[in-house]
Every structure is written in structure tokens, then in C-alpha cells.
Protein backbone atom coordinates (compact mmCIF):
# COMPACT_ATOMS: atom_id res chain seq x y z
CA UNK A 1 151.25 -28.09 34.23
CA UNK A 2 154.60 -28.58 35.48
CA UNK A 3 156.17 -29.78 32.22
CA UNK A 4 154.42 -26.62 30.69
CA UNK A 5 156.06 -24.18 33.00
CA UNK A 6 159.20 -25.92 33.76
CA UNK A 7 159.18 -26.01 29.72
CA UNK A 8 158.67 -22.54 29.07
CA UNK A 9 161.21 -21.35 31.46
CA UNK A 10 164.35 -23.63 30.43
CA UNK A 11 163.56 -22.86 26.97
CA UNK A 12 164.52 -18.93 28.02
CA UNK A 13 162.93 -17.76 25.25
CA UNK A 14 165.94 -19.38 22.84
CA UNK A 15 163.92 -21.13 20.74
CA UNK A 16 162.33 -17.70 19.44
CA UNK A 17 165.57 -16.34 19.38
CA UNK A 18 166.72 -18.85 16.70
CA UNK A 19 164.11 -18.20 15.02
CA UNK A 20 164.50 -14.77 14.27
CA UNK A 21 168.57 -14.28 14.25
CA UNK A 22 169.28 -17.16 12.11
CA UNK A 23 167.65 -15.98 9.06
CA UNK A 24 169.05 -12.15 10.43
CA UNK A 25 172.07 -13.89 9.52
CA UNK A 26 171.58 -15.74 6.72
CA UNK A 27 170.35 -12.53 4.83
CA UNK A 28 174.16 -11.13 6.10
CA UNK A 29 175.71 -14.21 4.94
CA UNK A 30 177.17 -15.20 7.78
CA UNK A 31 177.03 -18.47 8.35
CA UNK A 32 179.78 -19.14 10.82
CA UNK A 33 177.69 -16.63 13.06
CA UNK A 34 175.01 -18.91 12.64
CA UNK A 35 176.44 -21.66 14.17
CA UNK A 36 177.33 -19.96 17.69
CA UNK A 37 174.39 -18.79 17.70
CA UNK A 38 172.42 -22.12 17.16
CA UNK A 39 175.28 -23.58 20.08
CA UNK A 40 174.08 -21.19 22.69
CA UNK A 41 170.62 -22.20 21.93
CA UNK A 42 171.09 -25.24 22.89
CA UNK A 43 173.43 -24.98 25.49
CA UNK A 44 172.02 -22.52 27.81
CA UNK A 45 168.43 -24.10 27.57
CA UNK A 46 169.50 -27.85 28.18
CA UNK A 47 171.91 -26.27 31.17
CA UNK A 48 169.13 -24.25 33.17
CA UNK A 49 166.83 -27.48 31.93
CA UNK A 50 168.84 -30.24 33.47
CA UNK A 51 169.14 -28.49 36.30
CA UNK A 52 165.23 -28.23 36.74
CA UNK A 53 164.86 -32.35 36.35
CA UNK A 54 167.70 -32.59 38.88
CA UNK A 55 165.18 -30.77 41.29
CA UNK A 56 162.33 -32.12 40.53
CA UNK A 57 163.88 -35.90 40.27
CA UNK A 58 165.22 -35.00 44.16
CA UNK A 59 161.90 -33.45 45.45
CA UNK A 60 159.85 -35.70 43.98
CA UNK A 61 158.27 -37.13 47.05
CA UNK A 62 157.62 -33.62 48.54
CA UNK A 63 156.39 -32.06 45.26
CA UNK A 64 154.15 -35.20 45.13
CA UNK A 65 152.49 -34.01 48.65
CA UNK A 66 152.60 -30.72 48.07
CA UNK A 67 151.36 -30.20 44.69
CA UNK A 68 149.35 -32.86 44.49
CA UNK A 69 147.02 -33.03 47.57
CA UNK A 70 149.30 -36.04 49.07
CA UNK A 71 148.75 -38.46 46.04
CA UNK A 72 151.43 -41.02 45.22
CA UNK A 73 152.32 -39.40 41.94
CA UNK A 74 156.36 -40.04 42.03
CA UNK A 75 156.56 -41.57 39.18
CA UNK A 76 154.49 -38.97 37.24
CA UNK A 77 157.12 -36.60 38.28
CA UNK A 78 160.09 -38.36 37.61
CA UNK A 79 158.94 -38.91 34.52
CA UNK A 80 158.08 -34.96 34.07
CA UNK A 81 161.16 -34.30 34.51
CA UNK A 82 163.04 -36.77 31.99
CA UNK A 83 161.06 -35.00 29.64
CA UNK A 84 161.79 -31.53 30.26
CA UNK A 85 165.28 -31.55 28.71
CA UNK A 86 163.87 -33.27 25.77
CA UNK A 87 160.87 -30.96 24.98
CA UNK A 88 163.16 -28.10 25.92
CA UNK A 89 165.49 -29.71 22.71
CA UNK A 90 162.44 -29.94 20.91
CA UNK A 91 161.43 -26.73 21.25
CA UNK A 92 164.54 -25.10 20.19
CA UNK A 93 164.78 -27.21 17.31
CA UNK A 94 161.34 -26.44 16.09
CA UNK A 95 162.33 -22.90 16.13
CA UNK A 96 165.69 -23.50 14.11
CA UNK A 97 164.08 -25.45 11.47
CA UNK A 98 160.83 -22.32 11.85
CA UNK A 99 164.05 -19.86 10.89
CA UNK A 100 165.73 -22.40 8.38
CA UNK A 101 162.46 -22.12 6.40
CA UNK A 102 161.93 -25.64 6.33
CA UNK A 103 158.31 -25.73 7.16
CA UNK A 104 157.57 -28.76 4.72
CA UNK A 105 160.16 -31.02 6.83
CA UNK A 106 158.85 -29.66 9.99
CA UNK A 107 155.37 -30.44 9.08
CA UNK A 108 156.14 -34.36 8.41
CA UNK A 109 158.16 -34.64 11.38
CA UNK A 110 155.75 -33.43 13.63
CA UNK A 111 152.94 -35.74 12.18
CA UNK A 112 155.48 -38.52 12.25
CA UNK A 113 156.49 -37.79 15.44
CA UNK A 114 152.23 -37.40 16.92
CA UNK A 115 151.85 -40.68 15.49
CA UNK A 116 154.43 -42.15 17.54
CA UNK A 117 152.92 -40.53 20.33
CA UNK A 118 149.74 -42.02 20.07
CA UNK A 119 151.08 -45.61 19.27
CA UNK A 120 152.63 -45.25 22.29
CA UNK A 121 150.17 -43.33 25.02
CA UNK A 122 147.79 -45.82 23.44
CA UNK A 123 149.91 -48.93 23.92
CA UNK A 124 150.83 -47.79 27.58
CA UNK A 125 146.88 -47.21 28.23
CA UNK A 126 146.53 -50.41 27.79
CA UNK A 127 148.92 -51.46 30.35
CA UNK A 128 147.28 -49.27 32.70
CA UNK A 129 149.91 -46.80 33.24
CA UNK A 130 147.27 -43.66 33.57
CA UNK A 131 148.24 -40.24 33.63
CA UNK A 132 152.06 -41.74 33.28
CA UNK A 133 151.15 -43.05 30.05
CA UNK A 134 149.82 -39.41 28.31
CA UNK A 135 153.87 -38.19 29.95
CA UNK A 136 155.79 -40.68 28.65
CA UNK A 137 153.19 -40.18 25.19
CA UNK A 138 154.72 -36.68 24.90
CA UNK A 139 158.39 -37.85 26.18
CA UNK A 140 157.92 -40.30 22.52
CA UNK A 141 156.57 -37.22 20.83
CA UNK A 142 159.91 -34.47 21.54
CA UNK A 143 162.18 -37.36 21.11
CA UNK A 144 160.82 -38.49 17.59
CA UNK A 145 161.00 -34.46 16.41
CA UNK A 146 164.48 -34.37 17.61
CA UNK A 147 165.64 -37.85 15.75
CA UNK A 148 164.02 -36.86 12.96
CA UNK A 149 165.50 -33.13 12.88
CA UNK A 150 168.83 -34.11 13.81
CA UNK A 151 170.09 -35.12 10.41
CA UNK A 152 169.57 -31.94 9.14
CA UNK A 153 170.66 -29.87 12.13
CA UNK A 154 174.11 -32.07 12.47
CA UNK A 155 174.74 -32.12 8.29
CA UNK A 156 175.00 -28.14 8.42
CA UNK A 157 177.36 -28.33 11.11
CA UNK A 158 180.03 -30.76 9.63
CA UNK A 159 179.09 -29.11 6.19
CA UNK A 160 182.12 -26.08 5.38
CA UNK A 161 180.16 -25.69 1.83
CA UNK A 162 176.92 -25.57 1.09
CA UNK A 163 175.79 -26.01 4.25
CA UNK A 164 171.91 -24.79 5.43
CA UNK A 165 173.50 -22.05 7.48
CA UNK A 166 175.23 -20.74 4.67
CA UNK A 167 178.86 -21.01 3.17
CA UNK A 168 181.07 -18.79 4.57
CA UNK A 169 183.80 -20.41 6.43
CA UNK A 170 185.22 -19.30 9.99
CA UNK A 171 186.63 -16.03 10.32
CA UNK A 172 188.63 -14.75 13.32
CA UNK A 173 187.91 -11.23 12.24
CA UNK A 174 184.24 -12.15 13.06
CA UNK A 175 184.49 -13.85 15.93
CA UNK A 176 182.96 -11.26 18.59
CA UNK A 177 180.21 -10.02 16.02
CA UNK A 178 177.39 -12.45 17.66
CA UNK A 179 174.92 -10.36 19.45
CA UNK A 180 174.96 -12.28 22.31
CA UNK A 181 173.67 -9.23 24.08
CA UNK A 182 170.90 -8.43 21.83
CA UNK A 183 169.90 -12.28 21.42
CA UNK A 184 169.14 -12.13 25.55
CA UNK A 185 167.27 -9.06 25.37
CA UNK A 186 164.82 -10.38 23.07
CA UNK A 187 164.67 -14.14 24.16
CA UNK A 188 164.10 -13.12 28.25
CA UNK A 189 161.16 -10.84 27.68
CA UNK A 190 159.81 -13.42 25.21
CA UNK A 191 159.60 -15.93 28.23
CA UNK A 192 158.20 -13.50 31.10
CA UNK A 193 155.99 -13.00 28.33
CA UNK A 194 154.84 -16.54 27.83
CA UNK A 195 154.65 -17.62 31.79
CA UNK A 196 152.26 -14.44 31.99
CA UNK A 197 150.02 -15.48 29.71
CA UNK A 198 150.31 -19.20 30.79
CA UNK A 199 149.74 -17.90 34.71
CA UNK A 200 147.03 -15.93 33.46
């Protein structure tokens, strides 16, 4: 539950956001707009998701009491909130390769990455790690996407020409053309959205 939420709120909505504006912007041919925007949608998320694992790493003991009727479940937590940052990653990345149109490569990565997931959850299972085991299962799970993904996402950045964002090279005439304005308007309402539905 905590990853869930904690998810869901330092992902701010972004990774629908890439999803829709960078084929917006591939269809104008702008590339180099593509870029910023795929920047800020990883920045902002991993920011305001770093910050939640630094809270939950430093109240551990308290939200262990609090949350979960007194059990000793530190561990659980701090490991909750290693993986935050990296299914917040995840998440975003999904929804870049969702607006890339490269569904085939995001199909094989997630079944490559599930499979390391259960190799793993299993393998810790049998070491008796519990409910710690099905965390750091998931932890395997984000992390594999984003190895796999990387490649790709990295390539079109160093890439000037024929890169997957497109080929148009930087432009100072372009620079302030982002809609940073519009991209927040539709990512924040996307994740009031989501905890509503999550709450409910």
C-alpha cells in the first residue's frame, strides 16, 4: 500500500504526460522539444520521489508502530522506500516507450523483467525473508525494465540524427515553446485522479 501511493504521487502524473506530448511532438517534428520534455519527466518525479524515501527511511520506526499495529516491520519499509525512486523511473519510462510506440520492446522487457522478479521473490522465499522478499521481488522487477529500456532511452539522447525523438537539431528560436504549463495541467489532475480511485 505504501509503495502504491507513495508511487502514484512521485510519479505526478509525468509518466502520462510523456505519453501523450511526446508523440504531440513528434507529429510537429520537434524533436529537440522532445527531449526537455522527457528531462522534466524524470527530474521532477525522481526529486519529489527521493524526497519521499528520505522520509520514510527516517520514520521508519514510527511508521512501523503506527501503520502497522506495532510490528517490527523496519526493514519492510526501508526497503519500500529504496524502491519508490525506482518504480517511480519505471513508471515514467513505461510511459515514454507507451508514446515512442514501441509496444513490441515494452512487451519483452516487461516479461523479462517479471521473470527476474520471480527468480528472485522465489529465491528470497526460500531464505525466509517474508513479506521483504515479494518488496525486494518488485525492487528486481522496476530495475530490470529500466536496464533494459535504458539503451534505447540514452541512444536517442546522444543521437543528433536519426534519433527516436526525431531529427531536428537544437534551436534557440524554440527554446521556450515547451508547454511546461500545459504538461502540469494535465499530469496533476491525472494523479488526484489516480489516488481517488486507489483511496476509493
Amino acid at each position: 500500500l505504501i509503495l502504491g501511493v507513495s508511487s502514484i504521487i512521485a510519479t505526478l502524473g509525468f509518466d502520462y504526460a510523456v505519453t501523450r506530448y511526446v508523440p504531440y511532438l513528434q507529429a510537429k517534428n520537434k524533436g529537440y522539444e522532445i527531449k526537455k520534455v522527457v528531462k522534466i519527466g524524470f527530474l521532477i518525479p525522481l526529486i519529489v520521489s527521493l524526497s519521499i524515501s528520505a522520509f520514510i527511511s527516517a520514520t521508519a520506526p514510527q511508521l512501523s508502530h503506527l501503520i502497522l499495529n506495532g510490528g517490527s516491520h523496519i526493514s519492510a519499509l526501508l526497503a519500500t522506500a529504496i524502491t519508490i525512486p525506482v518504480a517511480v523511473a519505471a513508471a515514467v519510462i513505461i510511459g515514454l516507450l507507451q508514446g515512442l510506440r514501441k509496444f513490441s520492446k515494452l512487451a519483452l522487457f516487461r516479461f523479462l523483467a517479471q521473470c527476474n522478479r520471480f527468480i528472485i521473490t522465489f529465491i528470497l522465499l526460500l531464505l525466509n525473508l517474508g513479506v521483504l522478499s515479494v518488496i525486494l521481488g518488485w525492487t528486481t522487477f522496476y530495475a530490470s525494465l529500466i536496464l533494459f529500456a535504458l539503451p534505447i532511452i540514452v541512444s536517442g539522447f546522444l543521437k543528433s540524427k536519426g534519433s527516436i525523438y526525431g531529427e531536428i537539431e537544437y534551436n534557440a528560436l524554440d527554446d521556450n515553446t515547451t508547454p511546461y504549463k500545459e504538461i502540469f495541467s494535465f499530469s496533476l489532475p491525472i494523479i488526484c485522479l489516480l489516488y481517488t480511485s486507489d483511496a476509493a
